[in-house]
Protein backbone atom coordinates (compact mmCIF):
# COMPACT_ATOMS: atom_id res chain seq x y z
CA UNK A 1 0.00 0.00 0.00
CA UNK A 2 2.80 2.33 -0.49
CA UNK A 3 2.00 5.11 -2.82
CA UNK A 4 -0.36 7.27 -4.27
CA UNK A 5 -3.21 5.60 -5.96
CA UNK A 6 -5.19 7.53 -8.89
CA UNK A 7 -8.96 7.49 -8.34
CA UNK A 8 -10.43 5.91 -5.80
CA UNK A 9 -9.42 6.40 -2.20
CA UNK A 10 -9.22 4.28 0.82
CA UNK A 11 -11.19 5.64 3.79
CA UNK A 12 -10.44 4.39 7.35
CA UNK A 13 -12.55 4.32 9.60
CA UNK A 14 -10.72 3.05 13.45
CA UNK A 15 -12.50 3.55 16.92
CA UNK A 16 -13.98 1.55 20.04
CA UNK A 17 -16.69 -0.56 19.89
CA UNK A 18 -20.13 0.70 19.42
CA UNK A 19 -18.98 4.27 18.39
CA UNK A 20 -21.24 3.72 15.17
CA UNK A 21 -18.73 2.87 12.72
CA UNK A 22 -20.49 -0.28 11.30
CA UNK A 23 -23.56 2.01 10.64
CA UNK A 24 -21.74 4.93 8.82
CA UNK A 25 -19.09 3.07 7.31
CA UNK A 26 -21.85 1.33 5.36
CA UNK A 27 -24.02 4.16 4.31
CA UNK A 28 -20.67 5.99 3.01
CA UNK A 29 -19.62 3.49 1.26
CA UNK A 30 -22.72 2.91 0.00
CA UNK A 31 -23.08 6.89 -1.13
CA UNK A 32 -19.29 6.52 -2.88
CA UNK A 33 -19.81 3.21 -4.39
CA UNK A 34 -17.49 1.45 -2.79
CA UNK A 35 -16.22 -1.46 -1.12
CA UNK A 36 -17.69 -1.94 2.37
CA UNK A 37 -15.19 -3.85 4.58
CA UNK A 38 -16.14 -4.92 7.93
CA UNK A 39 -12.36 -6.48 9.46
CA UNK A 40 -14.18 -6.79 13.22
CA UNK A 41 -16.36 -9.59 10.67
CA UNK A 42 -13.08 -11.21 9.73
CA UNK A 43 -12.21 -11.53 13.41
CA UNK A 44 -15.06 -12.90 14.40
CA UNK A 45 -14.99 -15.64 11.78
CA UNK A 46 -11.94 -16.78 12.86
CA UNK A 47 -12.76 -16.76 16.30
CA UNK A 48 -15.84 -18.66 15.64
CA UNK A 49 -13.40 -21.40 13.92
CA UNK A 50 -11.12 -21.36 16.77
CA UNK A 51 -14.25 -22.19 18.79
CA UNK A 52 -15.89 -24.72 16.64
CA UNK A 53 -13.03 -26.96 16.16
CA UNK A 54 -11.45 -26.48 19.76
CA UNK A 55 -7.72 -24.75 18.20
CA UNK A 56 -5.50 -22.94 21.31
CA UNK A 57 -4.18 -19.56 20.89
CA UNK A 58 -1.32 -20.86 22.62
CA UNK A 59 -0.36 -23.70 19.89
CA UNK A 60 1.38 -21.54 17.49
CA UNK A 61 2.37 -24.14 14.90
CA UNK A 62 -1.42 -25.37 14.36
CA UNK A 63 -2.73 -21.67 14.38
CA UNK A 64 -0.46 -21.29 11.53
CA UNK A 65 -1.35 -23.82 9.82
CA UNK A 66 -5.24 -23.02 10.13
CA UNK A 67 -4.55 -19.67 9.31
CA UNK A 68 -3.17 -20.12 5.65
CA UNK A 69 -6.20 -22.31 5.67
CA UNK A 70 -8.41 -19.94 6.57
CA UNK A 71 -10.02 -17.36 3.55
CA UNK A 72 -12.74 -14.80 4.48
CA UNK A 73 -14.65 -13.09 1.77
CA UNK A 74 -17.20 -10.19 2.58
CA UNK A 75 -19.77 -10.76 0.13
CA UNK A 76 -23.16 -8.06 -1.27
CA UNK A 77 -25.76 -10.14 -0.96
CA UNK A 78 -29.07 -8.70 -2.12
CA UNK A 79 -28.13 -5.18 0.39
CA UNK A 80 -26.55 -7.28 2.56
CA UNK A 81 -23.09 -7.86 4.06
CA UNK A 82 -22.80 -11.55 3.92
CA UNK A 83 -19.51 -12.89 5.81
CA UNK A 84 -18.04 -15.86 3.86
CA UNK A 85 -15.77 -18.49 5.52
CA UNK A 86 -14.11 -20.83 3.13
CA UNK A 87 -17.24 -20.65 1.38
CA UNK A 88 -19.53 -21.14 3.90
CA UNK A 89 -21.98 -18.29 5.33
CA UNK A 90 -21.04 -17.58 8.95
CA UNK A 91 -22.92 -14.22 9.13
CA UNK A 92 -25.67 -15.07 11.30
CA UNK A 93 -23.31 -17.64 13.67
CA UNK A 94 -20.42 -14.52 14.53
CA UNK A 95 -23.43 -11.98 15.68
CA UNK A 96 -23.42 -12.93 19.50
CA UNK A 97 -21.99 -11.12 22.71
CA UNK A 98 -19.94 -14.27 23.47
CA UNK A 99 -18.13 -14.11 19.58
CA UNK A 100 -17.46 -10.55 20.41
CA UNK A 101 -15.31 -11.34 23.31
CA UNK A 102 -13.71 -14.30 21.61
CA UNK A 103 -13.11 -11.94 18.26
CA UNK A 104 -11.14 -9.42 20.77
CA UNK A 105 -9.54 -12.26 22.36
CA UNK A 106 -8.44 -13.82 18.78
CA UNK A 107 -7.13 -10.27 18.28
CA UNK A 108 -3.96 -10.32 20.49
CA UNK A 109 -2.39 -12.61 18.90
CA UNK A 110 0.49 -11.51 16.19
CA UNK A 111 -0.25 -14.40 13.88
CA UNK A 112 -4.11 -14.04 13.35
CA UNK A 113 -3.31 -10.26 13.16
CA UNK A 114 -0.88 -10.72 10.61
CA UNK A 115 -3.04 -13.22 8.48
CA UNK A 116 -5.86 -10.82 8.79
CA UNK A 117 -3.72 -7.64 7.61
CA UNK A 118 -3.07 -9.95 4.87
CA UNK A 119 -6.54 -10.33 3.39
CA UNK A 120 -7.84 -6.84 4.16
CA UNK A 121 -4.88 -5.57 2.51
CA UNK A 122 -5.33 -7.52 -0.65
CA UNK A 123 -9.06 -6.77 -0.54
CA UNK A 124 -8.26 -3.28 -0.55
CA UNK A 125 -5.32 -3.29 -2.75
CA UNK A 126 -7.05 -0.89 -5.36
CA UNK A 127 -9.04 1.80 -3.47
CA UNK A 128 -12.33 1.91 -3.25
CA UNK A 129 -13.28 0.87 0.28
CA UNK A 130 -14.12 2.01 3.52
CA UNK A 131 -12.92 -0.23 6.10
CA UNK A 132 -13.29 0.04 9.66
CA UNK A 133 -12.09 -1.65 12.57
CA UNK A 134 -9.58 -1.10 15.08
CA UNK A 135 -6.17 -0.55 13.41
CA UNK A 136 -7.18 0.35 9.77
CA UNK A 137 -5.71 4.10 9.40
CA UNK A 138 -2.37 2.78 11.95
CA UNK A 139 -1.51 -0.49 10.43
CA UNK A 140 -3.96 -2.01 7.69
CA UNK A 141 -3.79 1.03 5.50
CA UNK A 142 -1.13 3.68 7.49
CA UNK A 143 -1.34 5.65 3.77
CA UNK A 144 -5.01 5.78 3.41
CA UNK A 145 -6.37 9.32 2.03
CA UNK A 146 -8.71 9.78 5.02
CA UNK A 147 -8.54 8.53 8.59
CA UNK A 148 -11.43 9.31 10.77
CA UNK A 149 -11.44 8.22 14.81
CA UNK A 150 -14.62 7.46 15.90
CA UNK A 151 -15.93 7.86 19.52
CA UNK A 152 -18.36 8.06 22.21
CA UNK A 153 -18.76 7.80 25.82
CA UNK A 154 -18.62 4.19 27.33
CA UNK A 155 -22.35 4.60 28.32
CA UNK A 156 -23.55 5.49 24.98
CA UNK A 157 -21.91 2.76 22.96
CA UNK A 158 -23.02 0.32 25.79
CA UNK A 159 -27.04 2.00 25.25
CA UNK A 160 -26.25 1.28 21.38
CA UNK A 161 -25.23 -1.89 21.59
CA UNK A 162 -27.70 -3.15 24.30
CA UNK A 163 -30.55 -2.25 22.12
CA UNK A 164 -29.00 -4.03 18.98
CA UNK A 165 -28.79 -7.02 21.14
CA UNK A 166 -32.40 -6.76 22.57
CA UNK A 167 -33.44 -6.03 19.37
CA UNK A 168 -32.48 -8.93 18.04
CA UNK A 169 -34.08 -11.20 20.87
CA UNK A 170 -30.91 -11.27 22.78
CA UNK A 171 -31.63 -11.32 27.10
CA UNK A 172 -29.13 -8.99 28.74
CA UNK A 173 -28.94 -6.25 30.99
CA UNK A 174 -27.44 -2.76 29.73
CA UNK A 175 -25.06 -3.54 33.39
CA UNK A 176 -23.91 -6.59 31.65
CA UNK A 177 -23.33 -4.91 28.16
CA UNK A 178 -21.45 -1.63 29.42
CA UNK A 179 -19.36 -4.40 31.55
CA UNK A 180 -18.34 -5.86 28.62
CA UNK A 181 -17.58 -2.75 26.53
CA UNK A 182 -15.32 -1.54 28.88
CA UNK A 183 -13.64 -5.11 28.75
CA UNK A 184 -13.28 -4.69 25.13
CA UNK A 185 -11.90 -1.56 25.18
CA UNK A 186 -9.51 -2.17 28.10
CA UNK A 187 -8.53 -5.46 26.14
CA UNK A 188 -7.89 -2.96 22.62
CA UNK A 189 -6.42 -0.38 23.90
CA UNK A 190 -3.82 -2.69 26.19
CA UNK A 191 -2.95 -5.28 23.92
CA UNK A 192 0.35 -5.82 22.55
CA UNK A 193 -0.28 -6.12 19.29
CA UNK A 194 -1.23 -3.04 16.76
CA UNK A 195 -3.34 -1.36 19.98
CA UNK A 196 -6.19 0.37 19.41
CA UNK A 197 -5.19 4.33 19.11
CA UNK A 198 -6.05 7.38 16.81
CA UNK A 199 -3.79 7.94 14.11
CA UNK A 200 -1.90 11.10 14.15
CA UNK A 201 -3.55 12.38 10.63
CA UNK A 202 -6.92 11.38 11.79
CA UNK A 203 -9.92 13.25 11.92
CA UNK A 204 -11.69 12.47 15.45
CA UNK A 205 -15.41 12.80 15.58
CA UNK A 206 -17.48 12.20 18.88
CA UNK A 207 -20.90 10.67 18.25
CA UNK A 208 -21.80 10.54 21.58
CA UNK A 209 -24.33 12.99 20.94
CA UNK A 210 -24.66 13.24 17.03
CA UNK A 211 -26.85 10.95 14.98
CA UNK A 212 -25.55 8.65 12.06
CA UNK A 213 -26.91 11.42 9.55
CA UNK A 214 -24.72 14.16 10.80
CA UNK A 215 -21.63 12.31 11.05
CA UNK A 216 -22.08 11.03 7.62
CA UNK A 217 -22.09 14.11 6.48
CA UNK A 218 -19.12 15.36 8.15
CA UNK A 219 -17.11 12.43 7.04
CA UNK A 220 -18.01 12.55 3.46
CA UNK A 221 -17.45 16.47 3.62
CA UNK A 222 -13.51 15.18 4.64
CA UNK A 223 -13.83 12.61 1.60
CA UNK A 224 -14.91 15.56 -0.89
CA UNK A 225 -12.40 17.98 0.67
CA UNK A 226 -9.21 14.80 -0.48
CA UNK A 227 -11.04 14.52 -3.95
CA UNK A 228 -10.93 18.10 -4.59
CA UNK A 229 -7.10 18.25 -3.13
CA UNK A 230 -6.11 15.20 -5.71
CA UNK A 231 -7.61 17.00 -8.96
């Protein structure tokens, strides 16, 4: 990724969970027509492999081998992001509380990192995506044209995220869910491995008390502003 590209541009998109990035990372992508790339997806499909057939984090040599087993496509399905594990449809099977602690967990590790970095990089190898994730604007794509940070307070990503997960018939309290955000972010921010942290070149937006409209808009007014600087 080392270069200027011609055309399209690679937006990252980095920040804690439940700061909204899934949401508007989507809809700009969507308004550019371009690649939406959800990595936290890819990390939860491996960590739902490391579940289902019972690997250790700890046995290096195995992981390995798994790992240049392992392809993840992220697939438009009929408006729909549909996450593809060698070839089988994991999308509904990653989207529980218990996968989301197991994705962050999966995420320390150097080797799944590095086999992840990997694949988003080749995804994005030609522009045209907005990715978001963790380390996207530090270590995925550390040249993209735009970085934007996004954040909120711990209690309003916990609100967010508690009412996706009632929504979708899921019983927990929003005690247990802000409990486990600031798990996750204790877990990101601390690990060893390409940490969670705001680029120096980003742009940081708080949503804590801005709806997905308005910072749309002020992310695609930074996407317009790079355009307009490349002509």
């Amino acid at each position: 990724m080392r270069g200027k590209r011609v055309g399209k541009l690679i937006v990252a998109i980095d920040g804690p969970a439940g700061a909204g990035k899934s949401t508007v990372a989507k809809r700009v992508a969507k308004e550019l027509g371009y690649t939406y790339m959800d990595t936290g997806a890819m990390y939860r499909a491996f960590a739902w492999r490391v579940r289902e057939e019972g690997l250790k984090l700890g046995d290096e040599k195995k992981l390995r081998r798994v790992l240049q087993d392992t392809h993840i496509e992220l697939v438009e399905q009929g408006g729909r992001l549909s996450v593809l594990l060698n070839g089988v449809d994991v999308t509904d099977r990653i989207r529980t509380p218990e996968l989301s602690q197991s994705a962050s967990l999966v995420s320390t590790s150097g080797i799944v990192r590095q086999r992840m970095v990997e694949l988003q990089r080749a995804m994005g190898s030609r522009g045209g995506v907005v990715a978001e994730g963790r380390d996207i604007g530090t270590v995925v794509f550390p040249n993209a044209e735009v970085k934007i940070y996004l954040d909120a307070s711990a209690e309003e990503r916990a609100r967010r995220r508690f009412e996706e997960l009632r929504g979708q018939g899921k019983h927990v309290t929003l005690e247990e869910t802000l409990k486990e955000m600031e798990e996750r972010d204790r877990r990101d921010k601390e690990r060893s491995v390409a940490p969670l942290r705001k680029a120096a070149d980003a742009v940081v937006i708080d949503s804590t008390n801005s709806d997905a409209d308005r910072v749309v808009e002020r992310i695609m007014h930074e996407i317009k502003k790079k355009m307009s600087a490349n002509q």
